[in-house]
Protein backbone atom coordinates (compact mmCIF):
# COMPACT_ATOMS: atom_id res chain seq x y z
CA UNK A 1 3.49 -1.25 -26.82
CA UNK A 2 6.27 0.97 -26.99
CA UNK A 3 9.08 0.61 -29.63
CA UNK A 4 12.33 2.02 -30.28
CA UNK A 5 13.15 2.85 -26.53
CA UNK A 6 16.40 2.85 -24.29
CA UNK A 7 16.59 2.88 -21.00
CA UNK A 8 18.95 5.43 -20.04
CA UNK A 9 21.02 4.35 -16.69
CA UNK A 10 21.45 7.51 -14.12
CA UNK A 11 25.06 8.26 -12.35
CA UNK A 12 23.85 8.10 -9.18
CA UNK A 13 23.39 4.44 -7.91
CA UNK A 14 20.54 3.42 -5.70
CA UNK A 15 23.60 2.66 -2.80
CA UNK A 16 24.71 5.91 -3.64
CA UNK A 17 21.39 8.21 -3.32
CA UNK A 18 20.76 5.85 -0.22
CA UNK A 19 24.01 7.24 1.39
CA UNK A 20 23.46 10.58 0.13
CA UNK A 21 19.97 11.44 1.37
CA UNK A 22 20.28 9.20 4.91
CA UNK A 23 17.45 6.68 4.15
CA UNK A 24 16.43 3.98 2.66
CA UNK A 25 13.27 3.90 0.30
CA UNK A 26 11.02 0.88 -0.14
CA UNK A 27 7.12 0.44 -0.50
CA UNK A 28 4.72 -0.67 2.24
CA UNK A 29 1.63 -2.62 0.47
CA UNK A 30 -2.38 -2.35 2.19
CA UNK A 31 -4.01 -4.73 0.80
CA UNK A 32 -7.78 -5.59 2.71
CA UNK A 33 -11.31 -5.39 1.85
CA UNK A 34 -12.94 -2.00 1.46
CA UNK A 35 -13.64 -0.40 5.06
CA UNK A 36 -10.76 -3.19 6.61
CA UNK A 37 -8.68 -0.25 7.59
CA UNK A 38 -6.20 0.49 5.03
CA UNK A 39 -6.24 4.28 4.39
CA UNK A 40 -6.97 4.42 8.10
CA UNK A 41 -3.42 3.13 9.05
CA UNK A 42 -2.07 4.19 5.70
CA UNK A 43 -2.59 7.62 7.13
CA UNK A 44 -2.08 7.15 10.49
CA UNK A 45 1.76 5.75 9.31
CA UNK A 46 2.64 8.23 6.85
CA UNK A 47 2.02 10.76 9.21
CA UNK A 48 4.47 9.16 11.62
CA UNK A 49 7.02 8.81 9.78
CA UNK A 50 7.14 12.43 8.47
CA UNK A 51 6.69 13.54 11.95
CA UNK A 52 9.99 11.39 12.42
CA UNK A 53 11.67 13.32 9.67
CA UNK A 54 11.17 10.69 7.23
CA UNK A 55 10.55 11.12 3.83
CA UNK A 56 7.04 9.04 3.35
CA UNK A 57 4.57 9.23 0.89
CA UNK A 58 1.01 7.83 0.88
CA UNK A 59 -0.89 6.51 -2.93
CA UNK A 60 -4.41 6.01 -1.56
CA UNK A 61 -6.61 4.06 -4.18
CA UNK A 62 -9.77 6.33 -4.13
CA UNK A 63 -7.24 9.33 -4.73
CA UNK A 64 -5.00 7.68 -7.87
CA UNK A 65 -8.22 6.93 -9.61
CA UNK A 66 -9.24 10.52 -9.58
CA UNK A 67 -5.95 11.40 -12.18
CA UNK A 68 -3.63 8.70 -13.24
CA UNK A 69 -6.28 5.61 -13.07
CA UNK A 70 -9.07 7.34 -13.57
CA UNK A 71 -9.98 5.87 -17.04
CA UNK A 72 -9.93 2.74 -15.28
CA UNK A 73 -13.12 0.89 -14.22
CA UNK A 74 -13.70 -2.10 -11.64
CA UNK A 75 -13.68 -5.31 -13.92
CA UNK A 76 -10.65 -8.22 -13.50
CA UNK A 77 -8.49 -6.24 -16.45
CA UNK A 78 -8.90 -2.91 -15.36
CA UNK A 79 -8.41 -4.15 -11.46
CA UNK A 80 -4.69 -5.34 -12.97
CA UNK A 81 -4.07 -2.33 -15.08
CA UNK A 82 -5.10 -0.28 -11.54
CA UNK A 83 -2.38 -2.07 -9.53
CA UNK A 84 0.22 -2.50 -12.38
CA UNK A 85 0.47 0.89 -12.93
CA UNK A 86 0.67 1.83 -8.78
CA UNK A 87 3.26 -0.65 -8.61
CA UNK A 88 5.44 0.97 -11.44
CA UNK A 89 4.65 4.51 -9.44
CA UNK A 90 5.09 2.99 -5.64
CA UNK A 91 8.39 1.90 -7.25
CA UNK A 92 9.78 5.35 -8.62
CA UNK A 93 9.21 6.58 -5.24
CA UNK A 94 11.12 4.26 -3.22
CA UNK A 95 14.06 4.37 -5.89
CA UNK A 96 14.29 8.20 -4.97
CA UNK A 97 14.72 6.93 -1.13
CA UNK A 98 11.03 7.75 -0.37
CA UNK A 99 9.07 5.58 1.37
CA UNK A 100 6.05 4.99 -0.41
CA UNK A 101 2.85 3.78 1.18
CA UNK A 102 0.39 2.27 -0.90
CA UNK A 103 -3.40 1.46 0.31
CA UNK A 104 -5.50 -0.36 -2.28
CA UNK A 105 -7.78 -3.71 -2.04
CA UNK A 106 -5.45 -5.29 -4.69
CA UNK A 107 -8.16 -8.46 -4.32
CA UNK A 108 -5.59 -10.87 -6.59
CA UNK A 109 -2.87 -12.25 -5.53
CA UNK A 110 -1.28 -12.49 -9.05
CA UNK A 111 -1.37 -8.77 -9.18
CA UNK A 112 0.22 -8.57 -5.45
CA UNK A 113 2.70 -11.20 -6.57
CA UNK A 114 3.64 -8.86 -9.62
CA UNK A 115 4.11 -5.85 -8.00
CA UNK A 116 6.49 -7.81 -5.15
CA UNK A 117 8.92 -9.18 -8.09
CA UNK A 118 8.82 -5.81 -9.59
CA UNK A 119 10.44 -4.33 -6.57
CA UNK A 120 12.39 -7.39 -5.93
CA UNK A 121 13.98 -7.39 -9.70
CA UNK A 122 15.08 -4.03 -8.80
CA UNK A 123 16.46 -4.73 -4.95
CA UNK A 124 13.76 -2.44 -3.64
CA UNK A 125 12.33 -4.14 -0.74
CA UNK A 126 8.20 -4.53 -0.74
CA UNK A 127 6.12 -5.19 2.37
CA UNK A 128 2.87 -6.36 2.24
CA UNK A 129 0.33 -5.22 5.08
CA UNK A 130 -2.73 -7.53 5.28
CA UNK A 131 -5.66 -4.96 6.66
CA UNK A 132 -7.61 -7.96 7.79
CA UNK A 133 -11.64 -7.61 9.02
CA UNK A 134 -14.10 -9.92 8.65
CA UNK A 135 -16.93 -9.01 6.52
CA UNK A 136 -19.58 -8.60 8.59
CA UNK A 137 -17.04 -5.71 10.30
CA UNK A 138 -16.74 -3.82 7.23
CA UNK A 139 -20.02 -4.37 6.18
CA UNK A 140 -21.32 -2.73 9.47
CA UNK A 141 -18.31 -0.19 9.31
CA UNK A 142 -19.37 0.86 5.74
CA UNK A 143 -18.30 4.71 5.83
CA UNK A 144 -19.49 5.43 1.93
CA UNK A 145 -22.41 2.82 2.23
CA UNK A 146 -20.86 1.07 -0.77
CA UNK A 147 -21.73 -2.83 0.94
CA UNK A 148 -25.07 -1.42 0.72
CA UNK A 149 -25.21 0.11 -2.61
CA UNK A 150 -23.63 -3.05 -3.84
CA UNK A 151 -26.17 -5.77 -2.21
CA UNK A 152 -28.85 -3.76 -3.54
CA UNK A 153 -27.25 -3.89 -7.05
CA UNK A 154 -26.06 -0.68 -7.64
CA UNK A 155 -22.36 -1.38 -8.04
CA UNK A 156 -21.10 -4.43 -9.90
CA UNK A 157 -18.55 -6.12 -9.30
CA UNK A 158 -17.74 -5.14 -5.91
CA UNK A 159 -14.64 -7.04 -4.10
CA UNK A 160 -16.72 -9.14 -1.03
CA UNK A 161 -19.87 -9.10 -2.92
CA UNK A 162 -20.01 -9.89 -6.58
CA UNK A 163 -15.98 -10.32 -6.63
CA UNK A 164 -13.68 -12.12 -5.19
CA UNK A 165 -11.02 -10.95 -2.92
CA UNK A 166 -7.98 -13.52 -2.62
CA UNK A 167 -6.19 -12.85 0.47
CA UNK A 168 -2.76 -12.68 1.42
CA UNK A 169 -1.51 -16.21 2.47
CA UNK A 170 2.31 -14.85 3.52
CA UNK A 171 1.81 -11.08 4.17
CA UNK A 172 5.03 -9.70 6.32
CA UNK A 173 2.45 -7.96 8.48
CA UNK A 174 -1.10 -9.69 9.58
CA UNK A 175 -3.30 -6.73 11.37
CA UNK A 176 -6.74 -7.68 12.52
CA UNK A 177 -7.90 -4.22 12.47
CA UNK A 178 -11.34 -4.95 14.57
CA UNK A 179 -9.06 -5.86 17.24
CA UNK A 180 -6.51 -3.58 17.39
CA UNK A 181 -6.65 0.06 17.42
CA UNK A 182 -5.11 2.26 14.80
CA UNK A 183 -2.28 3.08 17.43
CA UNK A 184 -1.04 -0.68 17.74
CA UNK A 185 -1.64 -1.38 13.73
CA UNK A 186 0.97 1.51 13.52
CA UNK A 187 3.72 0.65 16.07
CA UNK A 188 3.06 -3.48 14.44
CA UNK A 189 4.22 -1.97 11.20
CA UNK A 190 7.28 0.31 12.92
CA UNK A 191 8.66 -2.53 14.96
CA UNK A 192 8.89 -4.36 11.60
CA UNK A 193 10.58 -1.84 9.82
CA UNK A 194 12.90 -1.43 12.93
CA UNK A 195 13.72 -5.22 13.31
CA UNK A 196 14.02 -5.78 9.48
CA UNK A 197 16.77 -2.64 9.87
CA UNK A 198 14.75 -0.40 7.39
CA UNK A 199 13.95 2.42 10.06
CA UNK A 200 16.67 3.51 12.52
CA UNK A 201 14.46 3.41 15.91
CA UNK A 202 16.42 6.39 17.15
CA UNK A 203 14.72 8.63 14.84
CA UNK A 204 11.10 7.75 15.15
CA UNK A 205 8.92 9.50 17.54
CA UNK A 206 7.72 7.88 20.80
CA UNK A 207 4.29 8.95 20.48
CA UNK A 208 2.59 8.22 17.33
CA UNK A 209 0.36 10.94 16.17
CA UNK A 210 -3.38 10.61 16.22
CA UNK A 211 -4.98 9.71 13.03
């Protein structure tokens, strides 16, 4: 725990830099099972918004493991660790006016509920996307045969298999992804940010990019 510290309060308020750089920055939370989808629109988003001239930036959980979280492992206090520090991170980003995308399973709510009052306690708004697929789906989806590896014993603790996943109750955006295709998840998510006055429509692009 850190001692002797101040925090040291910039010039430039969060109105200000807002005004300055013509956008507003906030964090749009995946949250899903592994193989729901999340990456998949994660991606497919990001990519349409900086096609839109819109600053976005995309924290994928595979990729964060491999340098700031990667001397984290899978168990309950390293899976809070994971997401408290991506929180702390997805909330630098959208203080700077970027809009940062974050896909991870994030199986506990607690830990989803903690990174939402974060953001809140700093008037950063947080929207959580709810990557939802059944399990047989994913199972049968299973792009790095990790359901398989994990029935057979090979991973522990594995969120859908030998851990839990607690699923978002209230999410601001539901997407079954087995029944929509990447294209709708995407324009779902944009017609959010448009109603909820966080995008200007007038600069997004018509066609949204293929993923």
């Amino acid at each position: 725990m850190a001692t002797n510290i101040t925090w040291h309060e910039g010039s430039v308020s969060l109105e200000e830099r807002q005004g300055l750089l013509k956008q507003k920055g906030f964090t749009i939370w995946f949250t899903g099972l592994s193989a729901s989808g999340k990456s998949t629109l994660a991606t497919a988003l990001e990519q349409t918004l900086l096609h839109s001239g819109i600053n976005a930036y995309r924290l994928d959980g595979d990729n964060i493991r491999f340098g700031l979280n990667k001397n984290l492992g899978f168990g309950p206090d390293d899976r809070t660790e994971n997401i408290r520090r991506i929180s702390e991170v997805a909330k630098l980003f959208a203080d700077s006016t970027v809009i940062a995308i974050t896909a991870f399973i994030s199986p506990y709510k607690a830990d989803r509920d903690s990174a939402r009052e974060l953001h809140q306690a700093a008037n950063i708004p947080f929207i959580e996307v709810f990557a939802d697929a059944p399990l047989d789906v994913v199972e049968e989806r299973d792009p790095k045969g990790l359901y398989r590896k994990a029935k057979a014993g090979e991973i522990k603790e594995f969120t859908g298999i030998s851990a839990p996943y607690e699923a978002p109750e209230q999410a601001e955006i539901h997407i079954k992804t087995h029944e929509v295709s990447v294209e709708l998840g995407v324009q779902k998510i944009l017609d959010y940010l448009v109603k909820t006055k966080l995008v200007d429509d007038k600069m997004l692009v018509k066609k949204i990019p293929s993923p």
